[in-house]
Protein backbone atom coordinates (compact mmCIF):
# COMPACT_ATOMS: atom_id res chain seq x y z
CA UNK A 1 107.27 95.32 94.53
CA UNK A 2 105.47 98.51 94.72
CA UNK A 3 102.82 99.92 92.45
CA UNK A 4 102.28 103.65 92.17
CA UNK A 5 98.77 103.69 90.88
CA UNK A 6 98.72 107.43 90.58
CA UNK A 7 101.55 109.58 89.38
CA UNK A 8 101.82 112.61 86.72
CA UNK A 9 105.35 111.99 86.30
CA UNK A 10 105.23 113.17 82.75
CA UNK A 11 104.29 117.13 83.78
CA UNK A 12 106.68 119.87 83.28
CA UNK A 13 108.26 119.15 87.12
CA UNK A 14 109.84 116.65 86.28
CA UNK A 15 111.51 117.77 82.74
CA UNK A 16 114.95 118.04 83.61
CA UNK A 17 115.49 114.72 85.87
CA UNK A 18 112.96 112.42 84.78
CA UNK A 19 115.72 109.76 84.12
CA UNK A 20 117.11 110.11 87.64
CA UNK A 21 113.63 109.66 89.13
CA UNK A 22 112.76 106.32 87.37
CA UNK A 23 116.17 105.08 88.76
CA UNK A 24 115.76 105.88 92.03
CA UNK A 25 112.06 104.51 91.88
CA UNK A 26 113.84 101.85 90.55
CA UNK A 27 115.73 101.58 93.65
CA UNK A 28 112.68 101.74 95.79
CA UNK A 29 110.94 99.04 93.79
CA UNK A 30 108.20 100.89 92.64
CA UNK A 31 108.36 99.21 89.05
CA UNK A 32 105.18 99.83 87.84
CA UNK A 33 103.60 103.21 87.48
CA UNK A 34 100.31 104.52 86.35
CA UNK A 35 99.60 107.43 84.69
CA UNK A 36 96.12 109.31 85.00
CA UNK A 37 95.32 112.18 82.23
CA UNK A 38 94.55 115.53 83.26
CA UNK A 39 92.42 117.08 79.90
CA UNK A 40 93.39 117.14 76.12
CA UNK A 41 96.84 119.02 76.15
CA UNK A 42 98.28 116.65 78.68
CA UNK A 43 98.00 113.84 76.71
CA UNK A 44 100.88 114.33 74.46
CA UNK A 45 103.05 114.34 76.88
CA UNK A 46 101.65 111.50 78.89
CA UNK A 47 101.83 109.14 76.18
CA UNK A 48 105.41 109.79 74.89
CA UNK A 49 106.68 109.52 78.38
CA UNK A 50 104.67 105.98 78.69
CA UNK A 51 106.05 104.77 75.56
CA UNK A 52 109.40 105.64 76.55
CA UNK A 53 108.87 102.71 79.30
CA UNK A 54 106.97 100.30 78.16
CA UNK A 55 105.41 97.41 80.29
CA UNK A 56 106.78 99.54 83.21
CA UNK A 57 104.34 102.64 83.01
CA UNK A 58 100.87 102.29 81.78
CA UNK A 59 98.16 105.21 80.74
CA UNK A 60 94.74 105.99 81.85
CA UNK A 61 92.76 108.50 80.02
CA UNK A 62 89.95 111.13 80.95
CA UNK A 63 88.86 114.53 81.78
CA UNK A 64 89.95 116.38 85.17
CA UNK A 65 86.84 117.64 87.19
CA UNK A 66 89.02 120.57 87.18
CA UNK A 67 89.93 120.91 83.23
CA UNK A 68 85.53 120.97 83.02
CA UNK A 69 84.47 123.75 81.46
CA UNK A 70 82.56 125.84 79.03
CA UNK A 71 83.90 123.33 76.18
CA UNK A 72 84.08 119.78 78.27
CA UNK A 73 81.68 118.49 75.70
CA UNK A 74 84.49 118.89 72.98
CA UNK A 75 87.14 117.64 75.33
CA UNK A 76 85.13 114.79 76.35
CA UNK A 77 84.76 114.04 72.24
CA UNK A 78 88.41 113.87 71.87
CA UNK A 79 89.15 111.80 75.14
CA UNK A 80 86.30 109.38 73.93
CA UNK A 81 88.41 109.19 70.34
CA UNK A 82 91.30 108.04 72.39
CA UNK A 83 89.73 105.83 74.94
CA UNK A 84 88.11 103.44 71.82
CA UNK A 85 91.64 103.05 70.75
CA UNK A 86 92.52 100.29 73.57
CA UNK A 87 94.98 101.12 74.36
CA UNK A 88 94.76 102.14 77.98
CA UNK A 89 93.98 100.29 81.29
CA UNK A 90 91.75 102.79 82.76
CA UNK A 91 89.63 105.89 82.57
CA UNK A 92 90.80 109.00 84.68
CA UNK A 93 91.16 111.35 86.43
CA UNK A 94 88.02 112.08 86.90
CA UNK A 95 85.37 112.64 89.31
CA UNK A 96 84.22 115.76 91.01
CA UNK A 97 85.82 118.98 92.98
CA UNK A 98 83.81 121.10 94.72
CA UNK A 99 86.76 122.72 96.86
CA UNK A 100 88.08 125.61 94.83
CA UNK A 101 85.18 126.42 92.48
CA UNK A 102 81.37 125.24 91.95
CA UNK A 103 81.16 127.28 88.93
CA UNK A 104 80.60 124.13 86.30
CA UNK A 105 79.26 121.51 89.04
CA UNK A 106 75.99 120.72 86.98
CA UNK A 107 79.03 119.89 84.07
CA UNK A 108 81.57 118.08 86.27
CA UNK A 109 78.57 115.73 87.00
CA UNK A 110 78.08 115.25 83.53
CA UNK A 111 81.56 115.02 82.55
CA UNK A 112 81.93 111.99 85.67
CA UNK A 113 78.53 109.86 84.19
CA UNK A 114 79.67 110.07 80.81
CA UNK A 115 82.95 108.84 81.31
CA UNK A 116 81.81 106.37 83.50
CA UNK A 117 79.53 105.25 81.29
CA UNK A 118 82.36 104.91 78.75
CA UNK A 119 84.06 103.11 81.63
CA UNK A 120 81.67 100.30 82.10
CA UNK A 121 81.18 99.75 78.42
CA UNK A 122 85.28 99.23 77.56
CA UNK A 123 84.94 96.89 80.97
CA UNK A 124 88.11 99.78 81.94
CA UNK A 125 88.42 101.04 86.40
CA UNK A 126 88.33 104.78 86.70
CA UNK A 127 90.30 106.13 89.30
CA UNK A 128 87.79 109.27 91.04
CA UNK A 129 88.80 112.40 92.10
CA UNK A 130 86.72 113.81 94.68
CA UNK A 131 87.55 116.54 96.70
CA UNK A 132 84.71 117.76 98.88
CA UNK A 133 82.75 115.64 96.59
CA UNK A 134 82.98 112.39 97.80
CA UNK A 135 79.04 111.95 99.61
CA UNK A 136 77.94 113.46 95.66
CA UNK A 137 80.47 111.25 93.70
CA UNK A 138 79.34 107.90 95.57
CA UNK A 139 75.37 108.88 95.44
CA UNK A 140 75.90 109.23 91.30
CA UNK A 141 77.71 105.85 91.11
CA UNK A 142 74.98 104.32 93.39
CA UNK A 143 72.25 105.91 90.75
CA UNK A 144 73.98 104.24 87.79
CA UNK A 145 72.02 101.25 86.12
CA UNK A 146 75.68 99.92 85.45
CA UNK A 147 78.54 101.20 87.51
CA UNK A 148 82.49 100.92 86.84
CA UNK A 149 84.51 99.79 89.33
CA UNK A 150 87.87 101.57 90.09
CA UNK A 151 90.10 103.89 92.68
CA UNK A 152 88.82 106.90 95.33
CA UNK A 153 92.22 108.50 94.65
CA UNK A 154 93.78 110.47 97.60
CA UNK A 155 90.81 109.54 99.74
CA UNK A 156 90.64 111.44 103.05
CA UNK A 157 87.39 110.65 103.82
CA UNK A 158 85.53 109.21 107.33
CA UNK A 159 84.99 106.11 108.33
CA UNK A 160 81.24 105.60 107.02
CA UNK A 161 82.33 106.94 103.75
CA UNK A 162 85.52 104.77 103.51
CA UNK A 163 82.66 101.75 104.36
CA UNK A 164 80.04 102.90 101.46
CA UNK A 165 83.19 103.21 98.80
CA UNK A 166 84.29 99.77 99.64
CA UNK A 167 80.83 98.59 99.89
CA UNK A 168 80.43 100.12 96.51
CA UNK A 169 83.48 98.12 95.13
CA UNK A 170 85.95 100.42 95.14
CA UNK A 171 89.62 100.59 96.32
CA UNK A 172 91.12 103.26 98.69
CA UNK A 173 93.62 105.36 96.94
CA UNK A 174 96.23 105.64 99.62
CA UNK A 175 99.30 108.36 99.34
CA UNK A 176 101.36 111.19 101.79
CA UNK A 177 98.32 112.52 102.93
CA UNK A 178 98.58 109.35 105.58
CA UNK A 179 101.96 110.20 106.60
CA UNK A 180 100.87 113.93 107.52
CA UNK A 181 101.38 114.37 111.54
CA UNK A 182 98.21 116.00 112.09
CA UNK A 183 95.93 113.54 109.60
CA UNK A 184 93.01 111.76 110.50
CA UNK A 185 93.03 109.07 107.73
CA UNK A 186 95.09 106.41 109.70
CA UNK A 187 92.53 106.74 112.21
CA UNK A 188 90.16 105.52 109.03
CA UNK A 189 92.18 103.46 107.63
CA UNK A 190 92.75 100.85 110.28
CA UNK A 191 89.46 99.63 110.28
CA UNK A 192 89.78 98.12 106.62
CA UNK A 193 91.78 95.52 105.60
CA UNK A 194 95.14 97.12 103.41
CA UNK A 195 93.43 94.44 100.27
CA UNK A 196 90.97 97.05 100.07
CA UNK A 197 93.61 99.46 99.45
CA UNK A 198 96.25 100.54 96.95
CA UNK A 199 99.48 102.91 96.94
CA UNK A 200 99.71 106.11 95.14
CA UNK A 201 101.89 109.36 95.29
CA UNK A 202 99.98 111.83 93.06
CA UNK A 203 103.17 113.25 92.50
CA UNK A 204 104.46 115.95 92.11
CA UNK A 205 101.71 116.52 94.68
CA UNK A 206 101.54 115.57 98.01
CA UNK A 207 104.89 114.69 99.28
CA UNK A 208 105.04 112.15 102.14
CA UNK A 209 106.47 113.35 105.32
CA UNK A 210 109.21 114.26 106.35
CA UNK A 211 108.97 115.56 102.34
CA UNK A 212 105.67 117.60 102.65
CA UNK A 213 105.94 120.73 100.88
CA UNK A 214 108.66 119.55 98.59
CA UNK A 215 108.36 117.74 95.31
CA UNK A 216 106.62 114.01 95.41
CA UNK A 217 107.86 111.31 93.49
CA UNK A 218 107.26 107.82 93.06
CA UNK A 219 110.17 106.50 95.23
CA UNK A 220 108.62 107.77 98.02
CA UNK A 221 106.02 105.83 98.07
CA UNK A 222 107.72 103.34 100.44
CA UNK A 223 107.15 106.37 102.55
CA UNK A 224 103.33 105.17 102.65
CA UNK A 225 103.59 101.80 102.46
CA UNK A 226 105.63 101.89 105.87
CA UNK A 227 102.68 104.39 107.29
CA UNK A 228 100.56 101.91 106.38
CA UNK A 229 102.41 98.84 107.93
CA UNK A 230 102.88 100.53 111.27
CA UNK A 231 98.75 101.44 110.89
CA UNK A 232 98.29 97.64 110.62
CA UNK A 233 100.94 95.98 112.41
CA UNK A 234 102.13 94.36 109.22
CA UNK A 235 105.86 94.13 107.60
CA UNK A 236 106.22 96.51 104.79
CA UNK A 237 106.50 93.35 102.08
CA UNK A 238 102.76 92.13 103.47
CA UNK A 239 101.98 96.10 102.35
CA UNK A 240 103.43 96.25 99.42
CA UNK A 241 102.15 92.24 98.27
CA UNK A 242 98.57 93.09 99.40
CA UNK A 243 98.21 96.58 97.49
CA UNK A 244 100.22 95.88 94.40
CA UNK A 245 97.56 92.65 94.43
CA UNK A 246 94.48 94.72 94.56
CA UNK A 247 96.29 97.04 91.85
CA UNK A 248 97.00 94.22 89.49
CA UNK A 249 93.96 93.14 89.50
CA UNK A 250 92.18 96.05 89.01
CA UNK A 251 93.91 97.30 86.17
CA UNK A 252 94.09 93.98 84.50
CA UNK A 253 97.92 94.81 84.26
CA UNK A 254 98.65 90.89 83.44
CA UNK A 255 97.14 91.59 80.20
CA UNK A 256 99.95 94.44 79.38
């Protein structure tokens, strides 16, 4: 069994054969799925394509670093509404980016406290985002009087920062970005035990190879998970049991 711990399946790419690609993740065994929010007109869509699975795909909610704006305290107020429902097993995407635009960093970090804040009080992960942001994202964690715990999604950081997030305890979000010939994360990655990590696609993003450029999807996940055996010397069942632990258990997903 394989767990997907970060796909946007329910965006507009995947309209016209979203069927089709449940079966073949089906096929894959990827039979769990989790779904991160992007910002407040996302959610509609995320939560009618949950429902249309249920026990199979389960929601997180919060505010994209890169949906902060001018009005992320009204988004936030609305994602807040949501999040005291219950009725999801995490808090995300958030986090910071700092790649394309710095523009509303002073709100991004604001944005990433509060709903981590939120985090730690609903006893909920959050799965980060934190592109070029990762030494900025860890020191506000490590400033918090009460930190969540959660997922560095797509991390493609070094070495001493794949140390401090696990130190910190978090998980290593792990997707195509492994499989990509000229990538430095397996280099990272093999000094950490694969507990400490946990398989995503971000899909439609991010493609595994020999897929890059081309749509992801969560069937090729196994595309990872055999990266990451051959990284580790490890069958791709030890892979997929030790991730889809670490996923389990941080997402509670026994109690859905």
């Amino acid at each position: 069994m394989f767990i997907d711990t970060h796909t946007h399946i329910y965006l507009p790419h995947f309209k016209q054969d979203a069927g089709s690609v449940m079966f073949r993740a089906d096929n894959a065994g990827v039979n769990k799925m989790i779904l991160p929010n992007i910002d407040v007109d996302s959610i509609p869509d995320m939560l009618h394509f949950a429902a249309s699975y249920p026990g199979r795909i389960h929601s997180m909610m919060g505010l994209h670093p890169g949906s902060v704006d001018e009005h992320y305290i009204r988004h936030l107020d609305r994602i807040h509404e949501y999040l005291e429902t219950g009725n999801f097993v995490g808090v995300g995407e958030i986090g910071m980016d700092l790649y394309w635009d710095k523009t509303f960093r002073r709100q991004q970090e604001d944005a990433f406290v509060k709903q981590c804040q939120w985090a730690a009080e609903l006893n909920l992960p959050v799965s980060i985002h934190s592109r070029d942001a990762t030494d900025q994202v860890l020191n506000l964690l490590q400033s918090m009087k009460n930190p969540p715990k959660g997922i560095f999604h797509c991390f493609s950081g070094n070495i001493l920062q794949a140390r401090e997030v696990i130190n910190t305890g978090f998980l290593i979000g792990v997707g195509g970005v492994v499989t990509f010939k000229n990538s430095k994360l397996p280099n990272v990655l093999r000094h950490f035990d694969p507990e400490n990590f946990v398989l995503e696609t971000d899909a439609p993003y991010l493609a595994p190879h020999p897929f890059r450029g081309k749509r992801n999807e969560p069937a090729l996940l196994t595309h990872v998970a055999k990266k990451l055996a051959e990284i580790h010397d490890m069958s791709v069942k030890e892979i997929g049991e030790k991730t889809s632990t670490a996923a389990q258990t941080c997402f509670n997903l026994q109690k859905w």
